[in-house]
Protein backbone atom coordinates (compact mmCIF):
# COMPACT_ATOMS: atom_id res chain seq x y z
CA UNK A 1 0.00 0.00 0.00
CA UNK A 2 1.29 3.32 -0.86
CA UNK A 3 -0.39 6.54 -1.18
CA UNK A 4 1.29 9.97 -1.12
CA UNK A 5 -0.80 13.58 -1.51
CA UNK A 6 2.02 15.37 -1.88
CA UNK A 7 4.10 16.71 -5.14
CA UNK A 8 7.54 14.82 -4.83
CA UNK A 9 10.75 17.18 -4.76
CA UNK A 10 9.06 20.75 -3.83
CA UNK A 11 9.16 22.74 -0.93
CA UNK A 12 5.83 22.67 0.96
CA UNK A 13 4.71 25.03 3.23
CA UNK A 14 2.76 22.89 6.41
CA UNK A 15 0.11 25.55 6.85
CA UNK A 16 -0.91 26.08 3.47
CA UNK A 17 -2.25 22.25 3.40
CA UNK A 18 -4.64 22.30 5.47
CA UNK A 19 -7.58 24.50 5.68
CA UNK A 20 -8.81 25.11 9.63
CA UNK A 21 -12.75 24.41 10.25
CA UNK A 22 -14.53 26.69 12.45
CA UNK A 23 -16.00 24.64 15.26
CA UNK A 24 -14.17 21.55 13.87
CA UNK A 25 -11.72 19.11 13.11
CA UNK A 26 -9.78 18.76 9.77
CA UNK A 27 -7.00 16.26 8.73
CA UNK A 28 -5.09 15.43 5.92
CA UNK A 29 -3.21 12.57 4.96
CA UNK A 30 -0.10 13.48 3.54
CA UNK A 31 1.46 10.09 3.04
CA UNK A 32 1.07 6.15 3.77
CA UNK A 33 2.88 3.41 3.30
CA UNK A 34 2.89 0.27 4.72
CA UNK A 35 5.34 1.15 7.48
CA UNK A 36 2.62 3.82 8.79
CA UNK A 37 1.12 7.57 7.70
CA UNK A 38 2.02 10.97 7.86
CA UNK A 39 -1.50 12.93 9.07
CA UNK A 40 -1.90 16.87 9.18
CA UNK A 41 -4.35 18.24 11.71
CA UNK A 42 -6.01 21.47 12.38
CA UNK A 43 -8.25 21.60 15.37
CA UNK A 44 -10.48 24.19 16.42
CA UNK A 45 -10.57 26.11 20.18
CA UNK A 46 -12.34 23.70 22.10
CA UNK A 47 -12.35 21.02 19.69
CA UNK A 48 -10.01 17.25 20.61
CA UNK A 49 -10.39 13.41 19.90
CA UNK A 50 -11.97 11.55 22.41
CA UNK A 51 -9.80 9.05 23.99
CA UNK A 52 -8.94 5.89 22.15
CA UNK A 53 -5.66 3.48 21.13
CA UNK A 54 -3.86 2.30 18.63
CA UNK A 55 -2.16 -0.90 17.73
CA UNK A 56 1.01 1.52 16.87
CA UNK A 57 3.29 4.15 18.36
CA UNK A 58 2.26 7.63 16.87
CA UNK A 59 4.38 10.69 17.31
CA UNK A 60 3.06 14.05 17.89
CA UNK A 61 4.69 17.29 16.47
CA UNK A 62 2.60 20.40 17.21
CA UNK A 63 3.34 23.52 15.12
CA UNK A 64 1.22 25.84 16.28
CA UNK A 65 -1.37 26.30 19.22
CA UNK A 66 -1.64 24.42 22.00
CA UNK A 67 -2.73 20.45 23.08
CA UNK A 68 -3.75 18.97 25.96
CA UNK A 69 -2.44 15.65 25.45
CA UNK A 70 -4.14 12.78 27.86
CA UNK A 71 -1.74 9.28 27.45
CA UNK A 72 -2.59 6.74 30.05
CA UNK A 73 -4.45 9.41 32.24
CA UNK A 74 -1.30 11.49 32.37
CA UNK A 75 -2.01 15.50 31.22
CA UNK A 76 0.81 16.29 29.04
CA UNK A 77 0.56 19.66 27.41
CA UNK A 78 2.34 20.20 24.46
CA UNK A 79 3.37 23.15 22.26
CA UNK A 80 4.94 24.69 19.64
CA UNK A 81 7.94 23.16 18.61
CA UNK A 82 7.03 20.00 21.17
CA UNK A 83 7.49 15.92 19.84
CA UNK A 84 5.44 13.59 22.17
CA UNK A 85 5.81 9.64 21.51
CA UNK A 86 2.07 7.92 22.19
CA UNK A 87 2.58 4.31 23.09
CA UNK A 88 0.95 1.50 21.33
CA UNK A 89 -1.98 0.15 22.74
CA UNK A 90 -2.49 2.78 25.88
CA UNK A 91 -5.15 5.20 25.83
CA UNK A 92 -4.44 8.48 24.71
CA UNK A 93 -6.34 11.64 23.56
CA UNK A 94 -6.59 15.12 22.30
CA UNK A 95 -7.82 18.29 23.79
CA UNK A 96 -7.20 21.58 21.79
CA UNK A 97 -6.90 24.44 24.31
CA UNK A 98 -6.70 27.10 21.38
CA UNK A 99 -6.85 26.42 17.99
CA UNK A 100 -4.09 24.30 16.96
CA UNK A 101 -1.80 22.36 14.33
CA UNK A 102 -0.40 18.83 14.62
CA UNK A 103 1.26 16.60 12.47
CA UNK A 104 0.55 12.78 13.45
CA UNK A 105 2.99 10.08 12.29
CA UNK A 106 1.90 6.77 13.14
CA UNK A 107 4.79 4.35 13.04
CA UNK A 108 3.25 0.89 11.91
CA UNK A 109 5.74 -2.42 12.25
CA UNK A 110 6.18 -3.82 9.11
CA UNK A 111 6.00 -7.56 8.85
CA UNK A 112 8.78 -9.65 7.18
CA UNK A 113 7.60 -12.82 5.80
């Protein structure tokens, strides 16, 4: 499996690919592979995903704004600049505390047969 979004060899500027929804959510998958996915994520003020797991690590990079990150009922609050490493398989979610960017790379172990 192997789907990109993105132009190969170009420059691309992390804001302009996703367009913000007022009192919502929006994501963007910029790549996948088999290995895992490269997600773009604008929330709103107010706005979060309930809590839930994965079978996979994910890493968080927020670019702008501000999260409330909730991983295994510890409050981690992460900004600007900030990398936070969700576990597989332990509940985790997302709280936006003022509208906010993340990009979500879930790291997927690849099978050798």
């Amino acid at each position: 499996m192997k789907e990109n979004t993105l132009p190969a060899a170009q420059a691309l500027v992390l804001h302009e690919l996703i367009t913000p929804t007022e009192h919502g959510i929006a994501s963007r998958v910029l790549a996948r592979t088999d290995g895992g996915n490269v997600t773009l994520f604008a929330f709103d003020q107010g706005q979060g995903l309930s809590e839930h797991s994965a079978p996979y690590d994910a890493l968080v990079m927020v670019l702008d704004g501000e999260l409330l990150l909730t991983i295994d009922g510890k409050p981690i609050v992460a900004q600007p600049g900030t990398l936070v490493r969700m576990p597989a398989n332990i509940p985790h979610a997302v709280d936006a505390k003022q509208a906010s960017r993340m990009l979500l790379t879930m790291l997927k172990t690849v099978k050798v047969h």
